[in-house]
N, C-alpha and C. Protein backbone atom coordinates (compact mmCIF):
# COMPACT_ATOMS: atom_id res chain seq x y z
N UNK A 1 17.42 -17.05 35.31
CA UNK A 1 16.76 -16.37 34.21
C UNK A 1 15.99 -17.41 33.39
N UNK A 2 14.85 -17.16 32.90
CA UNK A 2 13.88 -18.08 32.19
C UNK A 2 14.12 -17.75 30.87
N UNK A 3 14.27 -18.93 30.04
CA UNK A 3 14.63 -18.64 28.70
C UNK A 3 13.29 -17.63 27.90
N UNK A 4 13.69 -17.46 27.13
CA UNK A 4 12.20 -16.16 26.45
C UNK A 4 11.75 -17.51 25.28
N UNK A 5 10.51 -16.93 25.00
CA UNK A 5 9.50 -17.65 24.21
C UNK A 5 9.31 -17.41 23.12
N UNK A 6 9.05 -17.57 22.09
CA UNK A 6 8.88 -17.57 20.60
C UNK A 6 8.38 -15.97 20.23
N UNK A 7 7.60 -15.51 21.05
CA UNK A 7 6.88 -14.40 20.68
C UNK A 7 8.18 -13.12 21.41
N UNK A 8 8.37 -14.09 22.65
CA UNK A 8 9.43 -12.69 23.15
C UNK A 8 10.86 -12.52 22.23
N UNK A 9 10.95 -13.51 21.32
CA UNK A 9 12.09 -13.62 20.52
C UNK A 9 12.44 -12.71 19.41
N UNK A 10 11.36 -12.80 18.74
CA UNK A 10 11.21 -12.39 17.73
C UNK A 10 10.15 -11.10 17.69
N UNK A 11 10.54 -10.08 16.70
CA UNK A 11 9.78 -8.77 17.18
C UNK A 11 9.06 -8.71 15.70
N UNK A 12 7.98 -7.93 15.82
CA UNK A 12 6.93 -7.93 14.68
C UNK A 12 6.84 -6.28 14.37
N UNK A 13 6.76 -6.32 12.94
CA UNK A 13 7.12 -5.15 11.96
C UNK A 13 5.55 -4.81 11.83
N UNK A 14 5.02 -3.35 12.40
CA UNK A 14 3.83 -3.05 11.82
C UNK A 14 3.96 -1.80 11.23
N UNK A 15 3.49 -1.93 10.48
CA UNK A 15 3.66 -0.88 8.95
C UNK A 15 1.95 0.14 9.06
N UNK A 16 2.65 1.15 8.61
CA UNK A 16 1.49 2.29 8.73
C UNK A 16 0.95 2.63 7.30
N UNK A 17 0.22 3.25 7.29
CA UNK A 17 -0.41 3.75 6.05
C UNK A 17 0.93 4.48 5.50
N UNK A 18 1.10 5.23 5.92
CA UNK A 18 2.55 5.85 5.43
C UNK A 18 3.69 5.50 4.84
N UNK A 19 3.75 3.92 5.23
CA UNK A 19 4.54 3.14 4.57
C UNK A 19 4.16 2.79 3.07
N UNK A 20 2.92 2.98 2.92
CA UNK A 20 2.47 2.83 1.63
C UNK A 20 2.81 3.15 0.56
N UNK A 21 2.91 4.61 0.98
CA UNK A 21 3.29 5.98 0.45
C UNK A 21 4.90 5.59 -0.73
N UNK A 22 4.41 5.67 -2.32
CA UNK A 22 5.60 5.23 -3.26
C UNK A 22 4.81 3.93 -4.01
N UNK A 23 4.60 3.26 -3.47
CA UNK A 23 4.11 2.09 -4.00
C UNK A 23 3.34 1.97 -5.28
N UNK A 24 3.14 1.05 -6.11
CA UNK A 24 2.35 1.23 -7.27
C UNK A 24 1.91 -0.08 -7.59
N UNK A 25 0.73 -0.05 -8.10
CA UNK A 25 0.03 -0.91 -8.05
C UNK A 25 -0.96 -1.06 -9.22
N UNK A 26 -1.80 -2.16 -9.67
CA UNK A 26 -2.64 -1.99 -10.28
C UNK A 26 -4.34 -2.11 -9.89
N UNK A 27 -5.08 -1.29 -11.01
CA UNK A 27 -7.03 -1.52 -10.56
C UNK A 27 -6.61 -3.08 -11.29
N UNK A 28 -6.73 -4.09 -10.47
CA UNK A 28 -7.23 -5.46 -10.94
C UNK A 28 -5.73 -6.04 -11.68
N UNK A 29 -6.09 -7.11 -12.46
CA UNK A 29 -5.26 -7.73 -12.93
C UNK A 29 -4.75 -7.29 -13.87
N UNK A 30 -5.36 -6.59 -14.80
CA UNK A 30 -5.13 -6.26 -15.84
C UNK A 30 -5.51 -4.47 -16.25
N UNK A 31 -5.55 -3.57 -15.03
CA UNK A 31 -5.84 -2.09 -14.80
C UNK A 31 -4.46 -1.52 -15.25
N UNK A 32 -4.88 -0.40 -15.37
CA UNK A 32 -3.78 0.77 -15.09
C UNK A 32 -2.91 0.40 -13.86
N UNK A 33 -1.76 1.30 -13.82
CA UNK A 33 -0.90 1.26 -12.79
C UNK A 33 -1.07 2.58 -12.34
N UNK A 34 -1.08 2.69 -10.40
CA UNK A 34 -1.24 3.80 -9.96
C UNK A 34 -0.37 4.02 -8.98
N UNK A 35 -0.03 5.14 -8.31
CA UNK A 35 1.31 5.12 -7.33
C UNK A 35 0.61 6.08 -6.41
N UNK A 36 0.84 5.57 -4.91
CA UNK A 36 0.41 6.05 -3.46
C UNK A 36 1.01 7.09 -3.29
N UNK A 37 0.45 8.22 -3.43
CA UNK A 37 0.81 9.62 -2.93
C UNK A 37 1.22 9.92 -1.44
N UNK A 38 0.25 9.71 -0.98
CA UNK A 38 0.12 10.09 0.47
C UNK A 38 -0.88 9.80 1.26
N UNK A 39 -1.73 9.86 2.37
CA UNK A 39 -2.97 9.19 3.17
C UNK A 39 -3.65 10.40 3.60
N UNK A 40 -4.74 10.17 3.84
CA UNK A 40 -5.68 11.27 4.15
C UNK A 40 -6.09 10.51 5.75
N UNK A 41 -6.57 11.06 6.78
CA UNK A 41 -7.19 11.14 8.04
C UNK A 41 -7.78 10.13 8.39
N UNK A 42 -8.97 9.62 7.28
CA UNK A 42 -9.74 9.05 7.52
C UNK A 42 -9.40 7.15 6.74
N UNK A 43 -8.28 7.44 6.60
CA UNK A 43 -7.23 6.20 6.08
C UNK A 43 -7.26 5.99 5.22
N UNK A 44 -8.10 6.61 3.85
CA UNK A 44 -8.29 6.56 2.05
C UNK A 44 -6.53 6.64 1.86
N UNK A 45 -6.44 6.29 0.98
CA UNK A 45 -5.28 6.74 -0.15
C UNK A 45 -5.33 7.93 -1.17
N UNK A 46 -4.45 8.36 -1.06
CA UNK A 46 -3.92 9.30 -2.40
C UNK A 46 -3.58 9.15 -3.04
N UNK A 47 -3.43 8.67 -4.52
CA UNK A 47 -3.22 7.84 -5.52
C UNK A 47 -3.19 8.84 -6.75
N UNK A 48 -2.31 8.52 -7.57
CA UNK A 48 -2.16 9.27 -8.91
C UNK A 48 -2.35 7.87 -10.29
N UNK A 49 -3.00 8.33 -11.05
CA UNK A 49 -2.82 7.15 -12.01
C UNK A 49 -1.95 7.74 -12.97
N UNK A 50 -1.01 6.47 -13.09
CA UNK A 50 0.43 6.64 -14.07
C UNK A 50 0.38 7.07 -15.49
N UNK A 51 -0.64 6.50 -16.46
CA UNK A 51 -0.79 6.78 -17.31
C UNK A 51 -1.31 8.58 -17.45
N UNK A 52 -2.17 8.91 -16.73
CA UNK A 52 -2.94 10.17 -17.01
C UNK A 52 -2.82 11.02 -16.11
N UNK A 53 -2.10 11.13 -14.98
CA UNK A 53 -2.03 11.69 -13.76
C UNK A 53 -2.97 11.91 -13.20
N UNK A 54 -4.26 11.43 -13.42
CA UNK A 54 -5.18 12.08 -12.32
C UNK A 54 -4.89 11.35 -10.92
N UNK A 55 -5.55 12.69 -10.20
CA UNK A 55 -5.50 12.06 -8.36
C UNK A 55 -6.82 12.02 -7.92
N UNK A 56 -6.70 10.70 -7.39
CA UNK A 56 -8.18 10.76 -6.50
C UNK A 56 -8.40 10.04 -4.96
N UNK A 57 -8.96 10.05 -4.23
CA UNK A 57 -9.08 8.76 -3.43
C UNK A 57 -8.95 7.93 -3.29
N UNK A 58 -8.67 6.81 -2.59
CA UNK A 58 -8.94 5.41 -3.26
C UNK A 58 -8.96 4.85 -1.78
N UNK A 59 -10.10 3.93 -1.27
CA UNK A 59 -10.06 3.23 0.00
C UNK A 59 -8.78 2.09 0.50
N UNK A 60 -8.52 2.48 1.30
CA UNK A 60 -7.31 0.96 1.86
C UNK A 60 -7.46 -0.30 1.46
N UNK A 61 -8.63 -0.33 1.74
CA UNK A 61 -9.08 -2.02 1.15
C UNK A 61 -9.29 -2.51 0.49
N UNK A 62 -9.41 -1.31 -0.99
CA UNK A 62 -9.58 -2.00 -2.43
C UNK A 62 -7.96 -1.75 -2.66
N UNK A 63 -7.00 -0.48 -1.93
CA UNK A 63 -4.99 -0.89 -2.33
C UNK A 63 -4.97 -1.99 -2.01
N UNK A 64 -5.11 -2.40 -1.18
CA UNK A 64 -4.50 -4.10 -0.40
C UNK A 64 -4.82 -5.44 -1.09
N UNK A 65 -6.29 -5.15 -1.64
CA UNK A 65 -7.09 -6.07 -2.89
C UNK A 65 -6.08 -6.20 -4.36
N UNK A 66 -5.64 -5.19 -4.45
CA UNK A 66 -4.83 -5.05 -5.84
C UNK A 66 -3.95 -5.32 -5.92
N UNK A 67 -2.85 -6.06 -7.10
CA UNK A 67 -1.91 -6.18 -6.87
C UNK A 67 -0.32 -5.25 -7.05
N UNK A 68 0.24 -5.78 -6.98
CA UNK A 68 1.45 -5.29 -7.31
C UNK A 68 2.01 -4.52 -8.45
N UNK A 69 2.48 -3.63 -9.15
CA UNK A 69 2.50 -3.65 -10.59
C UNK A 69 4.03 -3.80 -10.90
N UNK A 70 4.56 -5.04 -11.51
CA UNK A 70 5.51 -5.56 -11.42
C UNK A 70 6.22 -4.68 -12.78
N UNK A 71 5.74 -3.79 -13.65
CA UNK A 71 5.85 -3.17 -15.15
C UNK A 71 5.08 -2.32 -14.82
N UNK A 72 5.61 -0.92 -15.39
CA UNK A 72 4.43 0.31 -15.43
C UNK A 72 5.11 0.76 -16.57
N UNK A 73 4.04 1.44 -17.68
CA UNK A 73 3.94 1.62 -19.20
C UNK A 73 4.47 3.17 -19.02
């Protein structure tokens, strides 16, 4: 038997949009805090903002840009 290799060792966690789903975050450094509803088809986010509840869209790539919201008001 041939020993296994670094990659066969160890197994890699890929996370879906769905996993998103709960999360909260802020617009920018210093934005509101908003929390991931759910995903739409075309891979946008569903997003509620904390303060005011509105829901709107929001692209994947500006959630992933943003950070964390370590405090929500």
């Amino acid at each position: 038997m041939q020993p296994r290799g670094f990659e066969e060792a160890q197994s890699t966690y890929v996370a879906t949009t769905m996993d998103l789903v709960g999360q909260v975050r802020r617009f920018g450094a210093q934005g509101p805090a908003y929390e991931v509803m759910g995903t739409r088809a075309n891979g946008d986010l569903m997003i509620a903002v904390v303060e005011t509840g509105e829901q709107l869209d929001y692209p994947l790539i500006d959630f992933l840009a943003d950070p964390i919201a370590l405090t929500v008001p």
